[in-house]
N, C-alpha and C. Protein backbone atom coordinates (compact mmCIF):
# COMPACT_ATOMS: atom_id res chain seq x y z
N UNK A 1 -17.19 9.75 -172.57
CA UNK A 1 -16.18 10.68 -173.13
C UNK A 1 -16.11 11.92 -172.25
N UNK A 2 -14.91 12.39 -171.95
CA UNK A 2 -14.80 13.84 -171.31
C UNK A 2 -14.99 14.63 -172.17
N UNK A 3 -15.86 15.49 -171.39
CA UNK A 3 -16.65 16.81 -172.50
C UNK A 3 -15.38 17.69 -172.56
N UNK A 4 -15.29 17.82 -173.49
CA UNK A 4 -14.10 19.30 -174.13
C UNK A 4 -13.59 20.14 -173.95
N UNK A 5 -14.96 20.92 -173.26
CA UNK A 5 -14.26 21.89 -172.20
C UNK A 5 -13.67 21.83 -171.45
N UNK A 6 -14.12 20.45 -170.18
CA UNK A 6 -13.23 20.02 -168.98
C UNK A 6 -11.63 20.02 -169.64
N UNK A 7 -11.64 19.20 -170.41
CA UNK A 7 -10.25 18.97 -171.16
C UNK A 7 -10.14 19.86 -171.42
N UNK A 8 -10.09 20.90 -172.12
CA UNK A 8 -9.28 22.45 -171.92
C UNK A 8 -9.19 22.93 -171.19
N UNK A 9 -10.00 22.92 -169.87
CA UNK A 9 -9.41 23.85 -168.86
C UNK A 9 -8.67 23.11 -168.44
N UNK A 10 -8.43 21.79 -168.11
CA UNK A 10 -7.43 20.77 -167.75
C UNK A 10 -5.99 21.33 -168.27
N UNK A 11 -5.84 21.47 -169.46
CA UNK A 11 -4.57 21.37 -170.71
C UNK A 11 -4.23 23.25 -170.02
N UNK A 12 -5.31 24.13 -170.11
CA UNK A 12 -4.81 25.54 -169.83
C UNK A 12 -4.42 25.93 -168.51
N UNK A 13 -4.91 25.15 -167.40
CA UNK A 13 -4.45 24.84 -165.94
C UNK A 13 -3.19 24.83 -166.41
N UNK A 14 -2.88 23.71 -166.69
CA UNK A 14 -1.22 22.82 -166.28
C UNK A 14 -0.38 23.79 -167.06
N UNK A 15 -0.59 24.36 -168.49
CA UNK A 15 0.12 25.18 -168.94
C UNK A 15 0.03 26.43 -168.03
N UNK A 16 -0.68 26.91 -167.68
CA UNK A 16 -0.20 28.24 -166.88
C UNK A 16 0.44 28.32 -165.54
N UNK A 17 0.49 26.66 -165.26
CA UNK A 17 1.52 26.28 -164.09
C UNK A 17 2.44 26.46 -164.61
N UNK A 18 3.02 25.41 -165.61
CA UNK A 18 4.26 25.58 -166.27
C UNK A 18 5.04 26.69 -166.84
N UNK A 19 3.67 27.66 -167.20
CA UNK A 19 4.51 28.35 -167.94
C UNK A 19 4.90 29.44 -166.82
N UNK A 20 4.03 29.84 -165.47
CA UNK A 20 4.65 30.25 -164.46
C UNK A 20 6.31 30.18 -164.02
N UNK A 21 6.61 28.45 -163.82
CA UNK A 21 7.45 28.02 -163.47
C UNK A 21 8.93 28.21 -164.67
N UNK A 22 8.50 27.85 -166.12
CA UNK A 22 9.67 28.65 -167.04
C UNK A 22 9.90 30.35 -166.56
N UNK A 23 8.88 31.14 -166.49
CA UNK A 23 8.75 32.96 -166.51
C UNK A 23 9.74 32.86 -165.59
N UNK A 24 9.23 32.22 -163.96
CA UNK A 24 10.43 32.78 -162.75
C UNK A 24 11.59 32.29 -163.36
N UNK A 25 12.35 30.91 -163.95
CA UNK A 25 13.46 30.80 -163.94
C UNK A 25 14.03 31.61 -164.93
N UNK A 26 13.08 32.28 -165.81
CA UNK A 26 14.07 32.98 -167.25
C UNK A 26 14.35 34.33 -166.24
N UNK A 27 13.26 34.99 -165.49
CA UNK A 27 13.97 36.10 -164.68
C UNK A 27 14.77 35.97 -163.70
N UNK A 28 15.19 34.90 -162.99
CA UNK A 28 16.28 34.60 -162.54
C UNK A 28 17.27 34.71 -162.58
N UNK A 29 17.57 34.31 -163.93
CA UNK A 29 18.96 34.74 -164.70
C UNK A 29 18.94 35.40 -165.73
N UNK A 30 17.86 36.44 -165.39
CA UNK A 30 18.29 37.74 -166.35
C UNK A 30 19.05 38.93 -165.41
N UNK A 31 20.07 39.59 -165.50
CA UNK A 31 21.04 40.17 -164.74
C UNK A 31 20.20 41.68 -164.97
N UNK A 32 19.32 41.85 -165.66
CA UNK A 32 18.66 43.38 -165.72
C UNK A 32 17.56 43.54 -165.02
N UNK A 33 16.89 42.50 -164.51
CA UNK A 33 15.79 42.39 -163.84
C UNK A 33 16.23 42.51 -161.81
N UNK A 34 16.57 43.93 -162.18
CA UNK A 34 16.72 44.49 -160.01
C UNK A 34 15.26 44.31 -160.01
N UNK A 35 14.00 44.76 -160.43
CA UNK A 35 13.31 45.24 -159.95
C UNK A 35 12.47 43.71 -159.46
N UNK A 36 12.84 42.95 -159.99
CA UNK A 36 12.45 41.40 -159.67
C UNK A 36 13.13 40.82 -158.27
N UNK A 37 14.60 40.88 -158.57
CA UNK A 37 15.25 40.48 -157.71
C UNK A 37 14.95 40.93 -156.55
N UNK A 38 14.43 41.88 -156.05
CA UNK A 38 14.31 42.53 -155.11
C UNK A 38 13.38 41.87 -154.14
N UNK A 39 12.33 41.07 -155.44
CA UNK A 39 11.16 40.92 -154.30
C UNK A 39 11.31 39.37 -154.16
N UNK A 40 10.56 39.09 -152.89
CA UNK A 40 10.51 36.90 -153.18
C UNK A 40 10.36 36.53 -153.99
N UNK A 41 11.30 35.96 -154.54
CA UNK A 41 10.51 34.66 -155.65
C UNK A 41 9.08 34.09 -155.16
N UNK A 42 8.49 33.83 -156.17
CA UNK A 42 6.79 32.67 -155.87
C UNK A 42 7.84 31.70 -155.94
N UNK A 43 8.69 31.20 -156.41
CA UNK A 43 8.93 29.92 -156.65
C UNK A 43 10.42 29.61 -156.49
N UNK A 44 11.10 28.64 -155.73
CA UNK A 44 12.17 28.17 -155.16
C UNK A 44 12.36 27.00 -154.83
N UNK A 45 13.31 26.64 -155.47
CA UNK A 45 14.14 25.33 -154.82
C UNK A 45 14.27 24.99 -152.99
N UNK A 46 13.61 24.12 -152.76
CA UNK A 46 13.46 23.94 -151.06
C UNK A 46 14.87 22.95 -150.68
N UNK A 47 15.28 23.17 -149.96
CA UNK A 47 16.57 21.57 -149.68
C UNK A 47 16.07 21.21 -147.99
N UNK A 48 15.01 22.05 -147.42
CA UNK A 48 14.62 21.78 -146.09
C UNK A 48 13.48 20.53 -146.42
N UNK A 49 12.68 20.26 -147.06
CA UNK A 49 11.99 19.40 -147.46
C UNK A 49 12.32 17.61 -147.59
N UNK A 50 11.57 17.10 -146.40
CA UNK A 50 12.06 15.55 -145.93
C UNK A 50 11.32 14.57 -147.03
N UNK A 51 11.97 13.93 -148.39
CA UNK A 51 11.52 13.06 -148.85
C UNK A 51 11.22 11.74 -148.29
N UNK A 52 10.76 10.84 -148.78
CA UNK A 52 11.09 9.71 -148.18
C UNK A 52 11.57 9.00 -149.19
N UNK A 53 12.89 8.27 -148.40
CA UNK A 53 13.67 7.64 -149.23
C UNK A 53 13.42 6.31 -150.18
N UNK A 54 12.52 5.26 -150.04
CA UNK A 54 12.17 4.15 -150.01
C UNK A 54 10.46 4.65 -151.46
N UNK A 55 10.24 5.77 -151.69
CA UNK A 55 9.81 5.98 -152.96
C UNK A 55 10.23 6.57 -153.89
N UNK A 56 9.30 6.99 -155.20
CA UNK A 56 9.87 7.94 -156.39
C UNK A 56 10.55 9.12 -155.79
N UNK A 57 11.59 9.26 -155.89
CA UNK A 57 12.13 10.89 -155.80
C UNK A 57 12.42 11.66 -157.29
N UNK A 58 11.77 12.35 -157.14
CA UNK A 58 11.93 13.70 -158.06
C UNK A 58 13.05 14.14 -158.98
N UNK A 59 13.37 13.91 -160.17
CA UNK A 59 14.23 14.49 -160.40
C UNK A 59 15.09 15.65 -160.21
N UNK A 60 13.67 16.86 -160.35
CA UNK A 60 13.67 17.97 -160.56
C UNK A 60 12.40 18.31 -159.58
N UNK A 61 12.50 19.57 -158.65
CA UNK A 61 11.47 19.99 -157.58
C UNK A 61 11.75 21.42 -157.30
N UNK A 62 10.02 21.85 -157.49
CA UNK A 62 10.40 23.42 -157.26
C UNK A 62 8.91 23.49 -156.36
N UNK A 63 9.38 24.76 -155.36
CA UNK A 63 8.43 24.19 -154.41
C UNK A 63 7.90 25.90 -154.03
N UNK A 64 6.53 26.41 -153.76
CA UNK A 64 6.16 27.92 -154.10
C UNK A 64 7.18 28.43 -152.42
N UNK A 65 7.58 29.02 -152.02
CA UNK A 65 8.34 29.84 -150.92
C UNK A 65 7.20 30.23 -150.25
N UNK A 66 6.25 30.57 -150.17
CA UNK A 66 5.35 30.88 -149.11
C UNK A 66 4.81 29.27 -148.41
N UNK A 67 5.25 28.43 -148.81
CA UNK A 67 4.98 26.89 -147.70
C UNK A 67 6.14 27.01 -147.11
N UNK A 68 5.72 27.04 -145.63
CA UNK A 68 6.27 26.10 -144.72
C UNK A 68 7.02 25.17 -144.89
N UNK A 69 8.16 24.39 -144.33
CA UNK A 69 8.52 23.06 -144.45
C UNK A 69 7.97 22.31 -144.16
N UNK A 70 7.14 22.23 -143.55
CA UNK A 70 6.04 21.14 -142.65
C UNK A 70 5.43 21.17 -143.85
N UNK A 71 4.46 21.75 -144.37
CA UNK A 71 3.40 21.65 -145.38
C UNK A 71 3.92 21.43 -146.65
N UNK A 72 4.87 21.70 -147.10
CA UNK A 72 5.74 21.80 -148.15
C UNK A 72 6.35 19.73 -148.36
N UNK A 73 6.39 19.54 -146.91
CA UNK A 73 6.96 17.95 -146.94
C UNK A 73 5.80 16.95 -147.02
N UNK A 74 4.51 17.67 -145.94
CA UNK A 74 3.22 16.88 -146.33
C UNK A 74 2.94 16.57 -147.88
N UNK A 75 2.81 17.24 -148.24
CA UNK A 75 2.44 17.58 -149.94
C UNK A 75 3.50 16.66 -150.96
N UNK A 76 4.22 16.98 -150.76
CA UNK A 76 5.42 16.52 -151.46
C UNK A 76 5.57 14.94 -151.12
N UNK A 77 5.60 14.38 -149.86
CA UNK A 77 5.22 13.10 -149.58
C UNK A 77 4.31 12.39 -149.98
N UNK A 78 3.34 13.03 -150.23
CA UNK A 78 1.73 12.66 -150.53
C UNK A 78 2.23 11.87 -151.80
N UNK A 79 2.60 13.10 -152.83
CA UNK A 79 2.58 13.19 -154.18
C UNK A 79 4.01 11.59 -154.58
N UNK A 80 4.88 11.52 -153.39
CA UNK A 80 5.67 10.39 -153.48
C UNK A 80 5.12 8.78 -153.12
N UNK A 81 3.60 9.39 -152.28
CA UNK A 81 3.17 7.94 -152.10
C UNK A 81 2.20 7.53 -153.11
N UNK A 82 1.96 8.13 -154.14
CA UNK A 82 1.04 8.22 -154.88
C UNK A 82 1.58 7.60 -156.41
N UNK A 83 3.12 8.28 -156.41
CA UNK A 83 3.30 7.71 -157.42
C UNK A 83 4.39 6.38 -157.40
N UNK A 84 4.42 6.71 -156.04
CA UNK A 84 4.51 5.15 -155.50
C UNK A 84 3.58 3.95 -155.41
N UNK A 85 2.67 4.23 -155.43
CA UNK A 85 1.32 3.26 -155.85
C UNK A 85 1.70 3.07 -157.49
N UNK A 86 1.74 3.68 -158.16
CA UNK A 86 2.15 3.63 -159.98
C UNK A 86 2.99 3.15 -160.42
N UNK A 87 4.48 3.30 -159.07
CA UNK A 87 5.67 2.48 -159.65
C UNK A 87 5.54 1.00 -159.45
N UNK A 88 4.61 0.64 -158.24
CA UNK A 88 4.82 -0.46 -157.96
C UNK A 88 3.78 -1.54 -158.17
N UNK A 89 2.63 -0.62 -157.66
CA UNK A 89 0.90 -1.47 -157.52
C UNK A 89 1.03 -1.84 -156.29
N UNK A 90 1.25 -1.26 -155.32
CA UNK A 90 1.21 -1.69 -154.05
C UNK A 90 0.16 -0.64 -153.70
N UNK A 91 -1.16 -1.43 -153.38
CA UNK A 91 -2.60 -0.54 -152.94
C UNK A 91 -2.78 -0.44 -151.72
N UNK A 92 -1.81 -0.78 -150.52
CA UNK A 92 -1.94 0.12 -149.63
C UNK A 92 -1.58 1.47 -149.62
N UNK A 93 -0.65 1.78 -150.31
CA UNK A 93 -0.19 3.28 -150.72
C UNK A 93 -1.59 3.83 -150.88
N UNK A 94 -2.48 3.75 -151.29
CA UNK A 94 -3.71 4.95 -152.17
C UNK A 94 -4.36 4.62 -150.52
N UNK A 95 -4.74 3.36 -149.78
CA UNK A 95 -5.45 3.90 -148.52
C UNK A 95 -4.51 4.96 -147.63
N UNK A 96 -2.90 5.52 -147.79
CA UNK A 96 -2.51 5.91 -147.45
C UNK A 96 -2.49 7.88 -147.41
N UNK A 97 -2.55 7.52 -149.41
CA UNK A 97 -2.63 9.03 -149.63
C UNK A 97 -3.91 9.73 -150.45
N UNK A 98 -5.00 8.48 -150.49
CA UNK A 98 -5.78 9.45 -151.45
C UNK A 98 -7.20 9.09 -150.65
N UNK A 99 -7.71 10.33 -150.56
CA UNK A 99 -9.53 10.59 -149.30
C UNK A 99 -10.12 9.26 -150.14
N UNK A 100 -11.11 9.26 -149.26
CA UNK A 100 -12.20 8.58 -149.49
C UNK A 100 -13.24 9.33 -150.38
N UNK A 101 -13.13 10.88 -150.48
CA UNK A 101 -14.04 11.38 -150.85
C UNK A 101 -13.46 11.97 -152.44
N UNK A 102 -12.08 11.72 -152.93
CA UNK A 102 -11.29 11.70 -153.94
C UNK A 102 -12.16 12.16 -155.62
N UNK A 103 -11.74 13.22 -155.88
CA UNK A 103 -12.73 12.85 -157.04
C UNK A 103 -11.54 12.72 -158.25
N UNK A 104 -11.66 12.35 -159.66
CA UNK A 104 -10.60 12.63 -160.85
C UNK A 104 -11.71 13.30 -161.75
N UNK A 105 -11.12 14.01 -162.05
CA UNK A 105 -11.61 15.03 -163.01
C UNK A 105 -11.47 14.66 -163.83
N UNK A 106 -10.47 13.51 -164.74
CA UNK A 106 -10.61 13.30 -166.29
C UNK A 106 -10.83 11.90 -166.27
N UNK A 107 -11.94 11.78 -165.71
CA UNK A 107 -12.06 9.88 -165.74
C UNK A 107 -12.43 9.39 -166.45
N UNK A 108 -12.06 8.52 -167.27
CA UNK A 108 -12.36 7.63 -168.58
C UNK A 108 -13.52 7.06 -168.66
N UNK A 109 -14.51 6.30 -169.59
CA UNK A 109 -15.47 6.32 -169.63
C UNK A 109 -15.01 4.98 -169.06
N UNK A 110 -16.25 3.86 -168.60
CA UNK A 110 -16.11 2.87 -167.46
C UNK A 110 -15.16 2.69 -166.40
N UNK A 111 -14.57 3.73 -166.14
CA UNK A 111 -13.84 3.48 -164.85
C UNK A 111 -14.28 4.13 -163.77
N UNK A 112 -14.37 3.54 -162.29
CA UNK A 112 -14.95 3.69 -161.19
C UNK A 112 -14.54 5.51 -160.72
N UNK A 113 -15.49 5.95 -160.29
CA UNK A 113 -14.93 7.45 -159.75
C UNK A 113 -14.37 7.01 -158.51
N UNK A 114 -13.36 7.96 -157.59
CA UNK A 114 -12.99 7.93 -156.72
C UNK A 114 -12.15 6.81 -156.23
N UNK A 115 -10.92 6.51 -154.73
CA UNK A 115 -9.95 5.89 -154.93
C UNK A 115 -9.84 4.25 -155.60
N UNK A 116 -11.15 3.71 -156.11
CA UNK A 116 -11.44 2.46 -156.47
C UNK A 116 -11.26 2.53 -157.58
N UNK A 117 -11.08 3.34 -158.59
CA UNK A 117 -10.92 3.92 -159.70
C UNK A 117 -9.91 4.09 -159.98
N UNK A 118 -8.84 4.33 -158.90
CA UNK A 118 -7.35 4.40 -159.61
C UNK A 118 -7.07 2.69 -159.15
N UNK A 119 -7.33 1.73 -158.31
CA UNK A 119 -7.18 0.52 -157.97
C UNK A 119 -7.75 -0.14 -159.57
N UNK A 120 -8.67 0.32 -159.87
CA UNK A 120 -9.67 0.03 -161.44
C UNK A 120 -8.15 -0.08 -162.45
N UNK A 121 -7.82 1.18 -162.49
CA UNK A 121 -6.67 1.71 -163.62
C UNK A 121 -5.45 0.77 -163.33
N UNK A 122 -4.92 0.67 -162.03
CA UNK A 122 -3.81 0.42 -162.50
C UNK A 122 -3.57 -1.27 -162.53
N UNK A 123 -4.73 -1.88 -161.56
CA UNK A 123 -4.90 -3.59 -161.88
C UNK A 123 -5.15 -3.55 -163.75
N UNK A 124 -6.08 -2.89 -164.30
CA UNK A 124 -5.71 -3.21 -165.81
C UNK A 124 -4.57 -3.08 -166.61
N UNK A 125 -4.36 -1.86 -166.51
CA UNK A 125 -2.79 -1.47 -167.03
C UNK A 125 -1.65 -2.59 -166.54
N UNK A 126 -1.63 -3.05 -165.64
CA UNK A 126 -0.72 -3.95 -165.05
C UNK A 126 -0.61 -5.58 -165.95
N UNK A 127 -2.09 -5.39 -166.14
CA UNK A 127 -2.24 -6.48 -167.07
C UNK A 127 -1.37 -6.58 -168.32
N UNK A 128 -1.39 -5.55 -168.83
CA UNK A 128 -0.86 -5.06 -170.17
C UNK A 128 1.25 -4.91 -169.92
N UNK A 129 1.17 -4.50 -168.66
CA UNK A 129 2.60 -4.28 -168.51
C UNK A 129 2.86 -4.21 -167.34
N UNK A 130 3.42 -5.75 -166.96
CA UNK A 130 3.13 -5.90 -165.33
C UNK A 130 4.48 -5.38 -164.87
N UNK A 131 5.32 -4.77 -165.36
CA UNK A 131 6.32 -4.56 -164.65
C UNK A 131 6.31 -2.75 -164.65
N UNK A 132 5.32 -2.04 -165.24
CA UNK A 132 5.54 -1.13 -165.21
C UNK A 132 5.85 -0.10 -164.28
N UNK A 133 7.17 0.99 -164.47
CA UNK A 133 7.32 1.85 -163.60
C UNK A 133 7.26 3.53 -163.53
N UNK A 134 6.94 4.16 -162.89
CA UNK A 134 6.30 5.30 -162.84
C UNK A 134 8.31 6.63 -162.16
N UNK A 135 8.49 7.96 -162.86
CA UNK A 135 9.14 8.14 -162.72
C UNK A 135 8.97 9.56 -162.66
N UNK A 136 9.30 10.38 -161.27
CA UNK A 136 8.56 11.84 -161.31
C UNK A 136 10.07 13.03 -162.00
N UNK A 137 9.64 13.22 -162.85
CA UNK A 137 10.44 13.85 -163.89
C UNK A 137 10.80 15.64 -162.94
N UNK A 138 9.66 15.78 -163.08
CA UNK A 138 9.57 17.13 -162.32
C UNK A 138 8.42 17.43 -161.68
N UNK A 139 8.55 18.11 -160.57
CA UNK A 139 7.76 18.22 -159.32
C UNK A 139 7.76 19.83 -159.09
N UNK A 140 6.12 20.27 -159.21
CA UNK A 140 5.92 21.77 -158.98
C UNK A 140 4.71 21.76 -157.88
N UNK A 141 5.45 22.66 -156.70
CA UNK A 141 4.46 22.67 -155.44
C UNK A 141 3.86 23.91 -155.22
N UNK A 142 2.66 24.03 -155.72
CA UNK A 142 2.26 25.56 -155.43
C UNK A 142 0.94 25.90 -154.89
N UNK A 143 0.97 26.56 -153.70
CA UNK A 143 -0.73 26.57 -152.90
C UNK A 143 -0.96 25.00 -152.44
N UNK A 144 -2.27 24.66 -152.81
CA UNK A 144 -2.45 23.15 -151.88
C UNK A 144 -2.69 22.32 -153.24
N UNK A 145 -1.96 22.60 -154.45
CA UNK A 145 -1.86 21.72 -155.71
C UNK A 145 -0.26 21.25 -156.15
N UNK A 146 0.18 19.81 -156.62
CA UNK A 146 0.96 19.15 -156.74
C UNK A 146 1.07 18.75 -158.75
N UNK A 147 2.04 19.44 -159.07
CA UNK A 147 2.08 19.39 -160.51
C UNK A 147 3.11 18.50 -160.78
N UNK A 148 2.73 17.79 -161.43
CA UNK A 148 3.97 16.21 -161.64
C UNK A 148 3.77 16.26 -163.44
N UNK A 149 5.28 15.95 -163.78
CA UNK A 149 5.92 15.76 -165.47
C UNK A 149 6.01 14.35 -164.78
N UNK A 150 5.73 12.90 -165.74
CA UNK A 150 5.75 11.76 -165.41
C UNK A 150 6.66 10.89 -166.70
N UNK A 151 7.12 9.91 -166.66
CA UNK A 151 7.52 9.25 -167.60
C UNK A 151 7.20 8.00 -166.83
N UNK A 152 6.31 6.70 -167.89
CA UNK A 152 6.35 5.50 -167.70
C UNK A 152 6.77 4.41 -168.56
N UNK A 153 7.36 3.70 -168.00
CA UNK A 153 8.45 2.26 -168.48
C UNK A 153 8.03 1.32 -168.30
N UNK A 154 8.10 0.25 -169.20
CA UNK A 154 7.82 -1.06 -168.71
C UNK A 154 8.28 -1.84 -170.40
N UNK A 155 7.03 -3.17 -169.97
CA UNK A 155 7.50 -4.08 -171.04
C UNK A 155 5.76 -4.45 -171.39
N UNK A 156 5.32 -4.95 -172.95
CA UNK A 156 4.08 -5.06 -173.04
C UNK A 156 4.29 -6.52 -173.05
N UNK A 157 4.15 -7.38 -172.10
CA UNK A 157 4.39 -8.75 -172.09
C UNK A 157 3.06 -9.56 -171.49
N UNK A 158 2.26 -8.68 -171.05
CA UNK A 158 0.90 -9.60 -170.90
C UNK A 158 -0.02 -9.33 -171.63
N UNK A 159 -1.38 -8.37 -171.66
CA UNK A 159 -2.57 -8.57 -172.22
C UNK A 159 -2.92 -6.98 -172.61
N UNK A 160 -3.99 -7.17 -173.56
CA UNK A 160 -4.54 -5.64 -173.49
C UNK A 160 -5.72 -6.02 -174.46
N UNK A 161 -7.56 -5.84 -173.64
CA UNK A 161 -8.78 -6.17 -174.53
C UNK A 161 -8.46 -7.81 -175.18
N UNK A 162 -7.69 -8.73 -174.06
CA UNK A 162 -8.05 -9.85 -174.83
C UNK A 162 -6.93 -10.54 -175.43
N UNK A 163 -6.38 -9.52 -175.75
CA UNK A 163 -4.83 -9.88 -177.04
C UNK A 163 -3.83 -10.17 -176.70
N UNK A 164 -3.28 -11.40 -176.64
CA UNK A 164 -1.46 -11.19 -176.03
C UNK A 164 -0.49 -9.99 -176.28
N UNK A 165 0.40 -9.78 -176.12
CA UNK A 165 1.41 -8.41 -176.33
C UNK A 165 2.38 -9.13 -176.72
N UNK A 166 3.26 -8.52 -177.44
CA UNK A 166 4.72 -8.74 -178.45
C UNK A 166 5.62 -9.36 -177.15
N UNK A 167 5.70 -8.54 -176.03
CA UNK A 167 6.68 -8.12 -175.30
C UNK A 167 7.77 -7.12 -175.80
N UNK A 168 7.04 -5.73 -176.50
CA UNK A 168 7.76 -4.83 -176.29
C UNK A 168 8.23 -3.76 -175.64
N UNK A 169 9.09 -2.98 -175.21
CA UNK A 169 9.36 -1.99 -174.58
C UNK A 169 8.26 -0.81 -175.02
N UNK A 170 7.93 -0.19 -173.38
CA UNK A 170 6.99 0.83 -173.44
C UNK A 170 7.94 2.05 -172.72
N UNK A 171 6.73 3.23 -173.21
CA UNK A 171 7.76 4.58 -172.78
C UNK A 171 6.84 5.59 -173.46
N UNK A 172 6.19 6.43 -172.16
CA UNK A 172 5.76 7.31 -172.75
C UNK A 172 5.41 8.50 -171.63
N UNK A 173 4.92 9.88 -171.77
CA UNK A 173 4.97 10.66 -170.86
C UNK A 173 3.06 11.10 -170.20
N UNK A 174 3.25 11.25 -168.85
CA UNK A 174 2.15 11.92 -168.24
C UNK A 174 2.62 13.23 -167.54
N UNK A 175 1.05 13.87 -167.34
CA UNK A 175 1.45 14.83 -167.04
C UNK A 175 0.07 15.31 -165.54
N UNK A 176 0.06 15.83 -164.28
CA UNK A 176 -0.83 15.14 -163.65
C UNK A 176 -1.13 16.66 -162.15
N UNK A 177 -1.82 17.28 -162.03
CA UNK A 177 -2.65 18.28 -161.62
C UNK A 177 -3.42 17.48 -160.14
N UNK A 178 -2.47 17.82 -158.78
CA UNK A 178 -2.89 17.15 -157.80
C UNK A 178 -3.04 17.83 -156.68
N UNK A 179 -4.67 17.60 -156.14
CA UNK A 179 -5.04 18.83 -155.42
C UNK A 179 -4.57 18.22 -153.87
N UNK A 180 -4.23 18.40 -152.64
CA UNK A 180 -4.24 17.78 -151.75
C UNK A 180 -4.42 19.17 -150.39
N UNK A 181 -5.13 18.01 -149.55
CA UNK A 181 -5.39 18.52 -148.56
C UNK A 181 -5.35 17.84 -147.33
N UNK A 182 -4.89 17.94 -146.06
CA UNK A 182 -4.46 17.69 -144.54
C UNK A 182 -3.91 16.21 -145.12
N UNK A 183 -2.52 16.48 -146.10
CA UNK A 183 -1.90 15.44 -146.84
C UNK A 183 -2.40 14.19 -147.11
N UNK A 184 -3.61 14.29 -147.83
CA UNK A 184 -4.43 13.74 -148.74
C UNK A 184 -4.94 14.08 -149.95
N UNK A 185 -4.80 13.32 -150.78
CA UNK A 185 -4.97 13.33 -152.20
C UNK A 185 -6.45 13.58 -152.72
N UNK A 186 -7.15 15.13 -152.72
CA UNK A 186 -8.71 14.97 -153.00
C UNK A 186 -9.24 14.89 -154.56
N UNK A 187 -8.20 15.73 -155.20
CA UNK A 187 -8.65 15.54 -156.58
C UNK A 187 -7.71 15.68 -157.43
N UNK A 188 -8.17 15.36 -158.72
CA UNK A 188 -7.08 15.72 -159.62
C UNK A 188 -7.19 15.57 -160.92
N UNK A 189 -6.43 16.11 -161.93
CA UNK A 189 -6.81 16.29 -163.61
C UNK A 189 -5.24 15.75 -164.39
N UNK A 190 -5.86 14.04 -165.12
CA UNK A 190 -4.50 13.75 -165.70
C UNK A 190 -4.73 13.86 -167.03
N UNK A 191 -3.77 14.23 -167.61
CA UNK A 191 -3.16 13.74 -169.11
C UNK A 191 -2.00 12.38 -169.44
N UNK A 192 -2.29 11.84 -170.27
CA UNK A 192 -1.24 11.38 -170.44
C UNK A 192 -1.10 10.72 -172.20
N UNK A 193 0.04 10.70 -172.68
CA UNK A 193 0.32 10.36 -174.02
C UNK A 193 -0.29 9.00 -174.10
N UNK A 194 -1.91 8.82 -174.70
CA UNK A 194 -2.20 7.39 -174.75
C UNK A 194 -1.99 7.11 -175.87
N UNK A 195 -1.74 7.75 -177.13
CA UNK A 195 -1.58 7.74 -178.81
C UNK A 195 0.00 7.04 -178.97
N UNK A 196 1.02 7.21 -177.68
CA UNK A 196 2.07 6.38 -178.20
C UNK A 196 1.90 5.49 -177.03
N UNK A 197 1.71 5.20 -176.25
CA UNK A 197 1.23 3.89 -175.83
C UNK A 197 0.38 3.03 -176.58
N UNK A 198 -0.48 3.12 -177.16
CA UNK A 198 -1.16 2.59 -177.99
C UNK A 198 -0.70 1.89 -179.31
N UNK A 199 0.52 2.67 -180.05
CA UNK A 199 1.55 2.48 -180.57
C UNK A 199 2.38 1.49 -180.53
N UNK A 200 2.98 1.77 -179.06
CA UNK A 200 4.17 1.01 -178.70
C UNK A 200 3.37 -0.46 -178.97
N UNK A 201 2.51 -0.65 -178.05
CA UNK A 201 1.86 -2.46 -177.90
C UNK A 201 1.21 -2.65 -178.80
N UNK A 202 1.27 -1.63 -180.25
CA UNK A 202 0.40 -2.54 -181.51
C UNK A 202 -0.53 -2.59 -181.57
N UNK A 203 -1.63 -1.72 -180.73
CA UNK A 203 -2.71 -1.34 -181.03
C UNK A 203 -3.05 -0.51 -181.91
N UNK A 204 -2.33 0.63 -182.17
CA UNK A 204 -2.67 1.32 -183.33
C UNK A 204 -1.27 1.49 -184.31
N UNK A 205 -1.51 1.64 -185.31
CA UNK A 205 0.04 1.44 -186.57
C UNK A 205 0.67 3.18 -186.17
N UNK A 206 2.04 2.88 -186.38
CA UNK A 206 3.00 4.39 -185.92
C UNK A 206 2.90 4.90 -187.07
N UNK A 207 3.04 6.03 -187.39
CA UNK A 207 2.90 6.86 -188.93
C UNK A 207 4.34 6.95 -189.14
């Protein structure tokens, strides 16, 4: 079990990203705030930033103004090959973007630490919903950390602990704290809604 604390500083991290990222846009378009306007934004929309086309692209991307484009595209790529490994299960992606020396900060109890550990996660999960796909909702780039809003889709048409699945439609949200460095993936702290996943495939009854 993850001890409690970790999980709160996890949950108070990501909120004080976020809630960063609401503050700049509400002063943005407040028309009384000169004394704001005046100075750089921390946080801006990049359009110099080279995705790659052939993974997840972003719905929504806000990227801190003190990166570079170079560093700003490393990062941002990273975070596309990564959840390109999620949309698809294609595990050359993770020898691509995540160290060898990788740690996860909220790792479930029997699952492998480090990049064998997300190979662990998503061969099971796949089991359960082999078609599942991974979808980056919104994308926040700030310092050498990668903040991803996630939504995942699929169908529960294979297995989960043993049990066949209905084959019903799945859908539910993550949320995912990604540290990277010389555009590599070293660590990172996820959440994600497992109470309606759990739901959806009939493992636990919906209230």
């Amino acid at each position: 079990m993850i001890p409690l604390t970790k999980k709160m500083s996890s949950i108070a991290g990501i909120a004080v990203i976020f809630g960063t990222m609401l503050f700049t846009t509400a002063c943005a378009t407040d028309s009384k705030t000169s004394a704001y306007d005046k100075q750089t934004a921390v946080l801006s929309a990049k359009t110099d930033v080279q995705l790659l086309k052939d993974l997840p692209q972003p719905v929504s991307m806000t990227i801190d103004s003190s990166l570079d484009s170079t560093k700003a595209t490393e990062m941002v790529q990273a975070a596309q090959r990564f959840y390109g490994f999620w949309n698809t299960g294609n595990e050359e992606l993770i020898a691509q973007t995540v160290s060898q020396s990788f740690i996860d900060n909220t790792l479930p109890k029997g699952r492998p630490q480090g990049p064998d550990g997300l190979l662990f996660a998503s061969r099971n999960f796949r089991k359960a919903v082999p078609d599942l796909q991974c979808k980056i909702e919104d994308l926040l780039v700030v310092g050498d950390k990668v903040t991803a809003r996630l939504s995942f889709t699929g169908t529960s048409k294979g297995e989960f602990m043993g049990k066949p699945l209905a084959g019903k439609p799945i859908q539910f949200m993550a949320i995912d704290v990604l540290r990277i460095k010389d555009g590599k993936l070293v660590e990172d702290w996820h959440l994600e809604d497992n109470l309606t996943f759990m739901q959806q495939i009939g493992v636990l009854a919906e209230n």
